[in-house]
PDB file of N, CA and C in Angstrom:
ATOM      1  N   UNK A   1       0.046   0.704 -11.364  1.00  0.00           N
ATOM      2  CA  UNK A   1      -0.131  -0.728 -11.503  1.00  0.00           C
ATOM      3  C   UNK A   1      -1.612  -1.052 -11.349  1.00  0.00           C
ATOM      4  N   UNK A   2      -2.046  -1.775 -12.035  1.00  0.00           N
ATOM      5  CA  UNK A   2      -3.737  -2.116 -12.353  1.00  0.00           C
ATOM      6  C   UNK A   2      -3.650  -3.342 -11.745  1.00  0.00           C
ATOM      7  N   UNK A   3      -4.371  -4.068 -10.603  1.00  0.00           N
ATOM      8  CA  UNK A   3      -4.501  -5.027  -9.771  1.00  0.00           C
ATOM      9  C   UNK A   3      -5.408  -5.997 -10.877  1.00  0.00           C
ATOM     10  N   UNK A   4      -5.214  -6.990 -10.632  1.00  0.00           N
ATOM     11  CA  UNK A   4      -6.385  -8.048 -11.370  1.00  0.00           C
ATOM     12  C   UNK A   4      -7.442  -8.461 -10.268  1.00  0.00           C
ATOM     13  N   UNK A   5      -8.572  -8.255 -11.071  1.00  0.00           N
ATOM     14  CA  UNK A   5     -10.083  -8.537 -10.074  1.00  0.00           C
ATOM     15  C   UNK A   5      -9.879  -9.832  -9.637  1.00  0.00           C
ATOM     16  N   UNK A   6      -9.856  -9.969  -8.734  1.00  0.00           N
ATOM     17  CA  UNK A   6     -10.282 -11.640  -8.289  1.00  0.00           C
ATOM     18  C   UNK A   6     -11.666 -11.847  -8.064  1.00  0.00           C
ATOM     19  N   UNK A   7     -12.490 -11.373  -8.411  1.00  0.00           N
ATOM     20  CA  UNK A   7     -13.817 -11.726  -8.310  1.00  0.00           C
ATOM     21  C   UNK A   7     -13.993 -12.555  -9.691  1.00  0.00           C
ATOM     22  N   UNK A   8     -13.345 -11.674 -11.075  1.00  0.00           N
ATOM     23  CA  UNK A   8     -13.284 -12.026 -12.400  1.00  0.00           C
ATOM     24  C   UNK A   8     -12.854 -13.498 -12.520  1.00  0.00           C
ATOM     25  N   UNK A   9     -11.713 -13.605 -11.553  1.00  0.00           N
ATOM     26  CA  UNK A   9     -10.996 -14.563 -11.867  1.00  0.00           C
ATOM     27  C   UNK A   9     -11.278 -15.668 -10.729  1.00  0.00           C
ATOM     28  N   UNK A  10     -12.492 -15.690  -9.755  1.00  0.00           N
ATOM     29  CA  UNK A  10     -12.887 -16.463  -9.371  1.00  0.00           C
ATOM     30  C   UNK A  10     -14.277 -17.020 -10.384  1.00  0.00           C
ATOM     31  N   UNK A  11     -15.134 -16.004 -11.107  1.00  0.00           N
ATOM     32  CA  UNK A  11     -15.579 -16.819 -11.932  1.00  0.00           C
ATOM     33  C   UNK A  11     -15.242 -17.116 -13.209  1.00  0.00           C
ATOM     34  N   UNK A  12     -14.241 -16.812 -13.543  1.00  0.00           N
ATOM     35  CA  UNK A  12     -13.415 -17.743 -15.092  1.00  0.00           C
ATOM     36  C   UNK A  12     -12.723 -19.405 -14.187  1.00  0.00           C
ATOM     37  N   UNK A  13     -13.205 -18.985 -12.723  1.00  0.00           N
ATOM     38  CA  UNK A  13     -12.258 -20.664 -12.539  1.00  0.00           C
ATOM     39  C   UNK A  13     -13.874 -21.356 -11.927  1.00  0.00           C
ATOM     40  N   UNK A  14     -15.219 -20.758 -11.689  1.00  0.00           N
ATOM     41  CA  UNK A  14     -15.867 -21.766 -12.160  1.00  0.00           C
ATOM     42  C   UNK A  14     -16.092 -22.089 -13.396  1.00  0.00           C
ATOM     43  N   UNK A  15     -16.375 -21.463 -14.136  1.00  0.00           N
ATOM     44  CA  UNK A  15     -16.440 -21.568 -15.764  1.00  0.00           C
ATOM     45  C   UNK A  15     -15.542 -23.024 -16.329  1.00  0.00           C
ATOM     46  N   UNK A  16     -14.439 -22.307 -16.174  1.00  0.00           N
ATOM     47  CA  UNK A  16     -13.648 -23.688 -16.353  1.00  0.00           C
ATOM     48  C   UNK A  16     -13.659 -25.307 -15.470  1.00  0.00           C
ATOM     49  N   UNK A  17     -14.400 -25.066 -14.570  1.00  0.00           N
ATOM     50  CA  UNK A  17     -14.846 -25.931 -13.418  1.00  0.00           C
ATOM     51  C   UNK A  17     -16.411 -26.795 -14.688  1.00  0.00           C
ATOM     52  N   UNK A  18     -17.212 -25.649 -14.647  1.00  0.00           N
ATOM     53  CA  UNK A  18     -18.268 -26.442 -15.269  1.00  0.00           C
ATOM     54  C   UNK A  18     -17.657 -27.011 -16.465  1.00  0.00           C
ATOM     55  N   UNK A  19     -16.821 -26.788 -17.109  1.00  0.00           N
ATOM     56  CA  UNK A  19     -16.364 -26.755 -18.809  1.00  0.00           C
ATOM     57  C   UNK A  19     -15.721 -28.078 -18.463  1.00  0.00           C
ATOM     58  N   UNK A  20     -15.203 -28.211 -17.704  1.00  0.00           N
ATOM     59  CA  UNK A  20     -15.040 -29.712 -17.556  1.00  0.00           C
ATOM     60  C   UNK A  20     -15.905 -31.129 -16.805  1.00  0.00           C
ATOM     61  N   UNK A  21     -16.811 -30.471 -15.908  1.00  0.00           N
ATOM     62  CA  UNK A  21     -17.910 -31.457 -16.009  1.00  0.00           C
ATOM     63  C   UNK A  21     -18.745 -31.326 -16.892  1.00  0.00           C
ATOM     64  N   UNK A  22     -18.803 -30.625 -17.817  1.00  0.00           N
ATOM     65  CA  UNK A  22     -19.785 -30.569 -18.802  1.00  0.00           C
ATOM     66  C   UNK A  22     -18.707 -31.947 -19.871  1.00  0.00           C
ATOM     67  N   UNK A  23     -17.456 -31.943 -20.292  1.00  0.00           N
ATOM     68  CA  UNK A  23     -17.315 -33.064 -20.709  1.00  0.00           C
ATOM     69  C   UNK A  23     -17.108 -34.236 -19.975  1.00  0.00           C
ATOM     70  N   UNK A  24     -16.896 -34.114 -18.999  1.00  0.00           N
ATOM     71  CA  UNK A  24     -16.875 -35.784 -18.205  1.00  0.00           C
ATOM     72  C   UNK A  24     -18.466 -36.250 -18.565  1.00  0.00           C
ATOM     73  N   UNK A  25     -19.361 -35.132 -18.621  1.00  0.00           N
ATOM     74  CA  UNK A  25     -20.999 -35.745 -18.514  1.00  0.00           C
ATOM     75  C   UNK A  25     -21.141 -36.575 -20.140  1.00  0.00           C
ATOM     76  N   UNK A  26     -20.479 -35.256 -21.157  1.00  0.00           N
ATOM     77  CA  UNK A  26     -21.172 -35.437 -22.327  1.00  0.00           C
ATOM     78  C   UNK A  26     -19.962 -36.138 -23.505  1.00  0.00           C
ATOM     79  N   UNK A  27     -19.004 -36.001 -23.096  1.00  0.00           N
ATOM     80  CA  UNK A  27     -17.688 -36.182 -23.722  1.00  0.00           C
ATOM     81  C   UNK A  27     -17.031 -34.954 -24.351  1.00  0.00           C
ATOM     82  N   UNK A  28     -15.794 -34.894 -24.976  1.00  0.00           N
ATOM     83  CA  UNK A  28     -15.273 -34.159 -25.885  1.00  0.00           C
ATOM     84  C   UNK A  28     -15.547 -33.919 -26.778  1.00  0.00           C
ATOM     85  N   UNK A  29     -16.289 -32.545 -27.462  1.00  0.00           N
ATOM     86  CA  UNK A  29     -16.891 -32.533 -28.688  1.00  0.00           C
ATOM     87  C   UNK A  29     -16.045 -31.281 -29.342  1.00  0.00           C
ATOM     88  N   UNK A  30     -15.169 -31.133 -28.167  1.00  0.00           N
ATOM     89  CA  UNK A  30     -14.093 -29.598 -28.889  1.00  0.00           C
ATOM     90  C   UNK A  30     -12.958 -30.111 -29.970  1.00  0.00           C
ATOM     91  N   UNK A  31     -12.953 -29.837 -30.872  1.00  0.00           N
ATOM     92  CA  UNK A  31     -12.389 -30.111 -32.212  1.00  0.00           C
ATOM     93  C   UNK A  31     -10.772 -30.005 -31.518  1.00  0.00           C
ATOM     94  N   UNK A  32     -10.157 -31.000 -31.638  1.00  0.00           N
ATOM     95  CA  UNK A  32      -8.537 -31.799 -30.685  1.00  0.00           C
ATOM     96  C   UNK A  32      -7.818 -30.167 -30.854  1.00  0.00           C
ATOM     97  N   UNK A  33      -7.907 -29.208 -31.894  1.00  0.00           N
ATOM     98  CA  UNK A  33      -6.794 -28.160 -31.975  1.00  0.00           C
ATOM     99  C   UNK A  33      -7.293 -27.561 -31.211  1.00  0.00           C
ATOM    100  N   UNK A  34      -8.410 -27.145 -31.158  1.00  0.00           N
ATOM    101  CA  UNK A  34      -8.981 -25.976 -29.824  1.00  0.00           C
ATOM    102  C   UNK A  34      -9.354 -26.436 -28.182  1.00  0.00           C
ATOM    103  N   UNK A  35      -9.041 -28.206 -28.462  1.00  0.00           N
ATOM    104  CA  UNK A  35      -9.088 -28.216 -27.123  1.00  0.00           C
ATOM    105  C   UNK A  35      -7.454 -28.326 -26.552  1.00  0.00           C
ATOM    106  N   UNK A  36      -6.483 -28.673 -27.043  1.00  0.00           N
ATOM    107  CA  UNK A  36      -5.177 -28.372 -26.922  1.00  0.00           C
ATOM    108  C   UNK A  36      -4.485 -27.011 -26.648  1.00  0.00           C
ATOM    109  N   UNK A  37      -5.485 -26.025 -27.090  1.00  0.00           N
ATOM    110  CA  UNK A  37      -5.330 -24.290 -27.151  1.00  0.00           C
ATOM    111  C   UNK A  37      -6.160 -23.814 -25.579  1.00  0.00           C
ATOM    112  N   UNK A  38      -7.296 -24.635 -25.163  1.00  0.00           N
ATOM    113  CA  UNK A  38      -8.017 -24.487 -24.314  1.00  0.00           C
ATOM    114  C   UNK A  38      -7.515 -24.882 -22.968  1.00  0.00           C
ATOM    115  N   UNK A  39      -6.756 -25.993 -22.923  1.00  0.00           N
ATOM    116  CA  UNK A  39      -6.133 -26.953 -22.256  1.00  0.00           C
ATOM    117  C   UNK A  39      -4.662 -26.127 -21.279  1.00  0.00           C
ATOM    118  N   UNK A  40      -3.689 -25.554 -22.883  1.00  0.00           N
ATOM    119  CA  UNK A  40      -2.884 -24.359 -22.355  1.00  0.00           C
ATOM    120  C   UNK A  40      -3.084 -23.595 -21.785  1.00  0.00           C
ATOM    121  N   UNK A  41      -4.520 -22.622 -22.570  1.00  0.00           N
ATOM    122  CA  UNK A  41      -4.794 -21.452 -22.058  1.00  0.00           C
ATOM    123  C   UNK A  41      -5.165 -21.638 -20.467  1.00  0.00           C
ATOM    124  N   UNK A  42      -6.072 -22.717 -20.259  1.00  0.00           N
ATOM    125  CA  UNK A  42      -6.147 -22.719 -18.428  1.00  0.00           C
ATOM    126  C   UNK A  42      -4.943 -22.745 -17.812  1.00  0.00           C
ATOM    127  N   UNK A  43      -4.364 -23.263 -18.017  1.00  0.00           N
ATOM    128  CA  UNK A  43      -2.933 -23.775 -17.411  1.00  0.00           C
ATOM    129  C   UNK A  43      -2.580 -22.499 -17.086  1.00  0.00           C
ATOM    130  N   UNK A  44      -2.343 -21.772 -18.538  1.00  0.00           N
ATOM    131  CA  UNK A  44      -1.513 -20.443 -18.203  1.00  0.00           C
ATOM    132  C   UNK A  44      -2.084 -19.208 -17.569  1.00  0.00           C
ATOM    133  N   UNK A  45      -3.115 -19.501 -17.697  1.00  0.00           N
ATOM    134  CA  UNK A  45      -4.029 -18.686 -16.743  1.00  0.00           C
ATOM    135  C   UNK A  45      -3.914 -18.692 -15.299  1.00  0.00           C
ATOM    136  N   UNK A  46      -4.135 -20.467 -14.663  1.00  0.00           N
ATOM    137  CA  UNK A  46      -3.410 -20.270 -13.475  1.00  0.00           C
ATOM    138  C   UNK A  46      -2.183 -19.897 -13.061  1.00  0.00           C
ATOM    139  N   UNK A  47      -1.301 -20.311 -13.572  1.00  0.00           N
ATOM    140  CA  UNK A  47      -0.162 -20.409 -13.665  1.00  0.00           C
ATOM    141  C   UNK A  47      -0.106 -18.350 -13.561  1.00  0.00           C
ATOM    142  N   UNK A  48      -0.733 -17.572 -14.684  1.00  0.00           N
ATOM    143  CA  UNK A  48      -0.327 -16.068 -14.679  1.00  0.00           C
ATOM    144  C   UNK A  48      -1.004 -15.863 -13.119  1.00  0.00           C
ATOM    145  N   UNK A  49      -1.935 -16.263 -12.598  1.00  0.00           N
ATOM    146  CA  UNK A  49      -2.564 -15.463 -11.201  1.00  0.00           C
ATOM    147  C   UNK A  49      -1.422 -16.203 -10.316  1.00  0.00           C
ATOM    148  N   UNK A  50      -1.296 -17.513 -10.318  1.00  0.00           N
ATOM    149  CA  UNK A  50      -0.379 -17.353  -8.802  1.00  0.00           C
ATOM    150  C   UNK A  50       0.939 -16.597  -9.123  1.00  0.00           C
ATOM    151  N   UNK A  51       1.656 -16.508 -10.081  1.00  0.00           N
ATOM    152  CA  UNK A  51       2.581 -15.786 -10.089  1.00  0.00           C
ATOM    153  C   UNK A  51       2.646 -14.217  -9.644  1.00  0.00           C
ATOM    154  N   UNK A  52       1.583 -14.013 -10.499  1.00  0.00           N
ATOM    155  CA  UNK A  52       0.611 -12.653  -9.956  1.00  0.00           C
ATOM    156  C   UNK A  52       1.026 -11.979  -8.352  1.00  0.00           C
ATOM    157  N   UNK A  53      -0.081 -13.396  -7.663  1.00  0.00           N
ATOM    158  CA  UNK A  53      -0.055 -13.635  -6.240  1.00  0.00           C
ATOM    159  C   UNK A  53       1.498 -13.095  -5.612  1.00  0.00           C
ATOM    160  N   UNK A  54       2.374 -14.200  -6.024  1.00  0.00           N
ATOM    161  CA  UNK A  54       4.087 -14.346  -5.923  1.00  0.00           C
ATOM    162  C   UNK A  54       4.585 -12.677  -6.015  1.00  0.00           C
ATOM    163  N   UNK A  55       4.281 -12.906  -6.469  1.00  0.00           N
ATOM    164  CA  UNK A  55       5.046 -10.698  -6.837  1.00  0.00           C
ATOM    165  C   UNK A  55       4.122  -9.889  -6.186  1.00  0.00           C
ATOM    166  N   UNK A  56       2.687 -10.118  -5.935  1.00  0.00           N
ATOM    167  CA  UNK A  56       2.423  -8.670  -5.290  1.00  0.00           C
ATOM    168  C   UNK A  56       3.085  -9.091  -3.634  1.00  0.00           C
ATOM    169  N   UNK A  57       3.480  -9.949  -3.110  1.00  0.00           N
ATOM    170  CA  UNK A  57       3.508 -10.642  -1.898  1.00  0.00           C
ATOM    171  C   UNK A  57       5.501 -10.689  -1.925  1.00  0.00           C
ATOM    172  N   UNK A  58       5.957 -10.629  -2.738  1.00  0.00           N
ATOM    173  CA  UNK A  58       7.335  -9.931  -2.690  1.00  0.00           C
ATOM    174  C   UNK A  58       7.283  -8.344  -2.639  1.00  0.00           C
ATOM    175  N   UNK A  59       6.491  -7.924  -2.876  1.00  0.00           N
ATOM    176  CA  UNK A  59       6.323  -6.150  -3.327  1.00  0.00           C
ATOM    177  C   UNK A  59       5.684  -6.077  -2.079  1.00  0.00           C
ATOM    178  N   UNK A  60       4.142  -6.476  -1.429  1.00  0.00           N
ATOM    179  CA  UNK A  60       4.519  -5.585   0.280  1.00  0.00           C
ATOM    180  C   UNK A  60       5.534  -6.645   1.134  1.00  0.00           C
ATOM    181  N   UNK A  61       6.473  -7.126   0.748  1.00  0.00           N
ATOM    182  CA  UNK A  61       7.856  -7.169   1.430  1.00  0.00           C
ATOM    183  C   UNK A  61       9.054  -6.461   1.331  1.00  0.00           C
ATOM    184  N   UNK A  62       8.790  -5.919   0.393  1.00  0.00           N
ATOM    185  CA  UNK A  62      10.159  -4.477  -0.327  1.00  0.00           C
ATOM    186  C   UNK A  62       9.764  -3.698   0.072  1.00  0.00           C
ATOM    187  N   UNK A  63       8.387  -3.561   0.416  1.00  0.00           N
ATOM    188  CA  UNK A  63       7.713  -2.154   0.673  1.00  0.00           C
ATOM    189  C   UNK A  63       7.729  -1.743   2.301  1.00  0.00           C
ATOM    190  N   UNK A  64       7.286  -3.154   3.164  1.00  0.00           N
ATOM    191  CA  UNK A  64       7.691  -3.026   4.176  1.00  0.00           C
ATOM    192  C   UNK A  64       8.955  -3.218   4.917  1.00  0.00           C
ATOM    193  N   UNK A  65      10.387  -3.455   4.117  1.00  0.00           N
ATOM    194  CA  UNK A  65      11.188  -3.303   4.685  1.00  0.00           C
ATOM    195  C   UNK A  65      11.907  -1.851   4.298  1.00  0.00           C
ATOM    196  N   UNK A  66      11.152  -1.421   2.578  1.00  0.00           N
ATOM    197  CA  UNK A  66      11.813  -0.081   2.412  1.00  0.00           C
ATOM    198  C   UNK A  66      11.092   0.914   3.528  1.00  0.00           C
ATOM    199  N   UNK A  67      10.268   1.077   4.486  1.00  0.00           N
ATOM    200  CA  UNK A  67       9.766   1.635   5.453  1.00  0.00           C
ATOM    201  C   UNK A  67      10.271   1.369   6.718  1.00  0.00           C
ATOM    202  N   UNK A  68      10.489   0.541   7.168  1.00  0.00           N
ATOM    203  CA  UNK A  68      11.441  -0.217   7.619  1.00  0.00           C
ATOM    204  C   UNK A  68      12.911   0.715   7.925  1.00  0.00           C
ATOM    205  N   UNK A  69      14.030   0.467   6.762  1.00  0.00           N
ATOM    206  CA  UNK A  69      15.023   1.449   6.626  1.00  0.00           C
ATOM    207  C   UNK A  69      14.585   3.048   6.238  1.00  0.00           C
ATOM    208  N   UNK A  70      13.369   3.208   5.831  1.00  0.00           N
ATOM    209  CA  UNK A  70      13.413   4.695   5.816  1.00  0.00           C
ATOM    210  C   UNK A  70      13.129   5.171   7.695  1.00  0.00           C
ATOM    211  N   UNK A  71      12.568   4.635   8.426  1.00  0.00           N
ATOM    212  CA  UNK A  71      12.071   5.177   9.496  1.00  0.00           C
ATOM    213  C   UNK A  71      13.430   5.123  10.507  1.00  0.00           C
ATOM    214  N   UNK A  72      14.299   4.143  10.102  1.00  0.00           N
ATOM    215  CA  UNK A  72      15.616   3.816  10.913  1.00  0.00           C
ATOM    216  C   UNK A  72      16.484   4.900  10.326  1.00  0.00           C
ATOM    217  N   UNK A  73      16.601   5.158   9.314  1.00  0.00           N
ATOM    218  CA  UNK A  73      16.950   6.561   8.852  1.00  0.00           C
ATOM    219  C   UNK A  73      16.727   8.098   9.610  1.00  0.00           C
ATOM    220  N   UNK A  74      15.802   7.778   9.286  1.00  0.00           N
ATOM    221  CA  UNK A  74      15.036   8.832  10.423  1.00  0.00           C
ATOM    222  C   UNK A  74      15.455   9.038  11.836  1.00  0.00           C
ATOM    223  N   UNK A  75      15.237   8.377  12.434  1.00  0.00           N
ATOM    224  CA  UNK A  75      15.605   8.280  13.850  1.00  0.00           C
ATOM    225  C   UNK A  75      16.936   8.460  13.877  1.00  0.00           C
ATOM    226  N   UNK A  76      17.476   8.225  13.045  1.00  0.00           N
ATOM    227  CA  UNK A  76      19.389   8.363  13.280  1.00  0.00           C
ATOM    228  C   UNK A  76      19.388   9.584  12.679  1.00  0.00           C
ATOM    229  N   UNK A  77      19.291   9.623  11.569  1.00  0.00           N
ATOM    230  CA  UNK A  77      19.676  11.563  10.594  1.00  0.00           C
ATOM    231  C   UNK A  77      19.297  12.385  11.178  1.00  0.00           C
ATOM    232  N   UNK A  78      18.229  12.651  11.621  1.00  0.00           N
ATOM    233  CA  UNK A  78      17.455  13.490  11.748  1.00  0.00           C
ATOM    234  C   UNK A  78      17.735  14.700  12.772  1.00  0.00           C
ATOM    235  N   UNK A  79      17.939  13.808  13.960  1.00  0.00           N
ATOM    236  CA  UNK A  79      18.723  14.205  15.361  1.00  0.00           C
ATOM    237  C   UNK A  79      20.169  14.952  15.263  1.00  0.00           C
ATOM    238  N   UNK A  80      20.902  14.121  14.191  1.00  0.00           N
ATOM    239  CA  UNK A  80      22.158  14.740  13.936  1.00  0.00           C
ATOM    240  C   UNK A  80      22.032  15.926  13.093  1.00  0.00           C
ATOM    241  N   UNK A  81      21.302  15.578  11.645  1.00  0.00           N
ATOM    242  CA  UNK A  81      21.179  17.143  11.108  1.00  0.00           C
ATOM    243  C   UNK A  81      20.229  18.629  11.925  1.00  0.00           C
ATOM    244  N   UNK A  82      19.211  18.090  12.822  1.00  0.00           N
ATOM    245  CA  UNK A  82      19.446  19.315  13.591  1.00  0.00           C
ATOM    246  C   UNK A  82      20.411  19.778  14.505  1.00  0.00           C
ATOM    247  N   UNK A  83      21.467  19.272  15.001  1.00  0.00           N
ATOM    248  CA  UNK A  83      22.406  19.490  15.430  1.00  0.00           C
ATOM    249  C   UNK A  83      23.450  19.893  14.634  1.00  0.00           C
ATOM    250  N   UNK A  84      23.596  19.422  13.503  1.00  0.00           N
ATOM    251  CA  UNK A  84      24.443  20.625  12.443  1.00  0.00           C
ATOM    252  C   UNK A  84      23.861  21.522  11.807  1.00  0.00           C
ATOM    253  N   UNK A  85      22.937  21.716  11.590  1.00  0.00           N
ATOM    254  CA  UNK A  85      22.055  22.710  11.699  1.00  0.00           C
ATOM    255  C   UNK A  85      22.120  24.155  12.279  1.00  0.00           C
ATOM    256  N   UNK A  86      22.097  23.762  14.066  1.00  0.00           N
ATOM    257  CA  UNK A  86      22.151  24.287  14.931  1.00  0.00           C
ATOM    258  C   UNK A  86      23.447  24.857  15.213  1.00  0.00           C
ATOM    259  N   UNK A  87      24.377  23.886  14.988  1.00  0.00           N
ATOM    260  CA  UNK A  87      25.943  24.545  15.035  1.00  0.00           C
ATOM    261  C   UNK A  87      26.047  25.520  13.932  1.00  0.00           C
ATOM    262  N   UNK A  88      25.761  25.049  12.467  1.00  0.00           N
ATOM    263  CA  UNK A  88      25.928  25.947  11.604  1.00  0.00           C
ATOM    264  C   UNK A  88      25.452  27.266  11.806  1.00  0.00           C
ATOM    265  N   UNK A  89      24.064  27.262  11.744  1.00  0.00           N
ATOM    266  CA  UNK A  89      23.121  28.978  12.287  1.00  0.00           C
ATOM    267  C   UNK A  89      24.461  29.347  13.530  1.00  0.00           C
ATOM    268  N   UNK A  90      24.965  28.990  14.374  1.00  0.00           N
ATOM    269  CA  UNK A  90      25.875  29.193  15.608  1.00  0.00           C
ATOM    270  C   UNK A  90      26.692  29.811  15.009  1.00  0.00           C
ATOM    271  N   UNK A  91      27.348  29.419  14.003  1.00  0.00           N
ATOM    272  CA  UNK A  91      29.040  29.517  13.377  1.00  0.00           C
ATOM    273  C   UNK A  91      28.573  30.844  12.567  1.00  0.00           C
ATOM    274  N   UNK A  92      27.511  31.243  12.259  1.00  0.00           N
ATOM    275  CA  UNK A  92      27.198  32.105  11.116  1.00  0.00           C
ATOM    276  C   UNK A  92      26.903  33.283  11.779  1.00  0.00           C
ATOM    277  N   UNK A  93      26.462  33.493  13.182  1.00  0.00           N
ATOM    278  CA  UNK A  93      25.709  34.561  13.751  1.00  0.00           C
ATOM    279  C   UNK A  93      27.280  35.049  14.112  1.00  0.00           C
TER     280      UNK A  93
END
């Protein structure tokens, strides 16, 4: 899994920060179809990082509870299969 830079994506959100005081200063000079395309594309841009956010932040929660049940595993199996183990090598000699 390839992480997304947040450095990248802290400066594509000034970018888009200036891109809009640059028209509050000067007005809209982006031709209405590409600013409608521009308009989405931020949107979905934020919209893709917090989701982003949302899932890696469910994933170390799967991760720390699959560690979690593996270590509780452990502590219970472990004890018992050397003890059948131990009986078995017993039963065999």
């Amino acid at each position: 899994m390839q992480a997304l830079d947040q450095k990248k994506h802290q400066n594509m959100l000034k970018v888009i920060c200036k891109f809009d005081e640059l028209i509050t200063i000067y007005g809209n000079i982006v031709p209405e179809g590409q600013n409608e395309i521009i308009k989405g594309n931020i949107a979905e841009f934020k919209n893709s990082y917090d989701y982003y956010n949302l899932l890696l932040k469910e994933l170390e929660n799967c991760i720390c509870t699959y560690k979690e049940v593996q270590e509780s595993l452990q502590r219970i199996m472990f004890p018992n299969v050397r003890k059948m183990n131990t009986k078995a090598r017993n039963k065999g000699s």
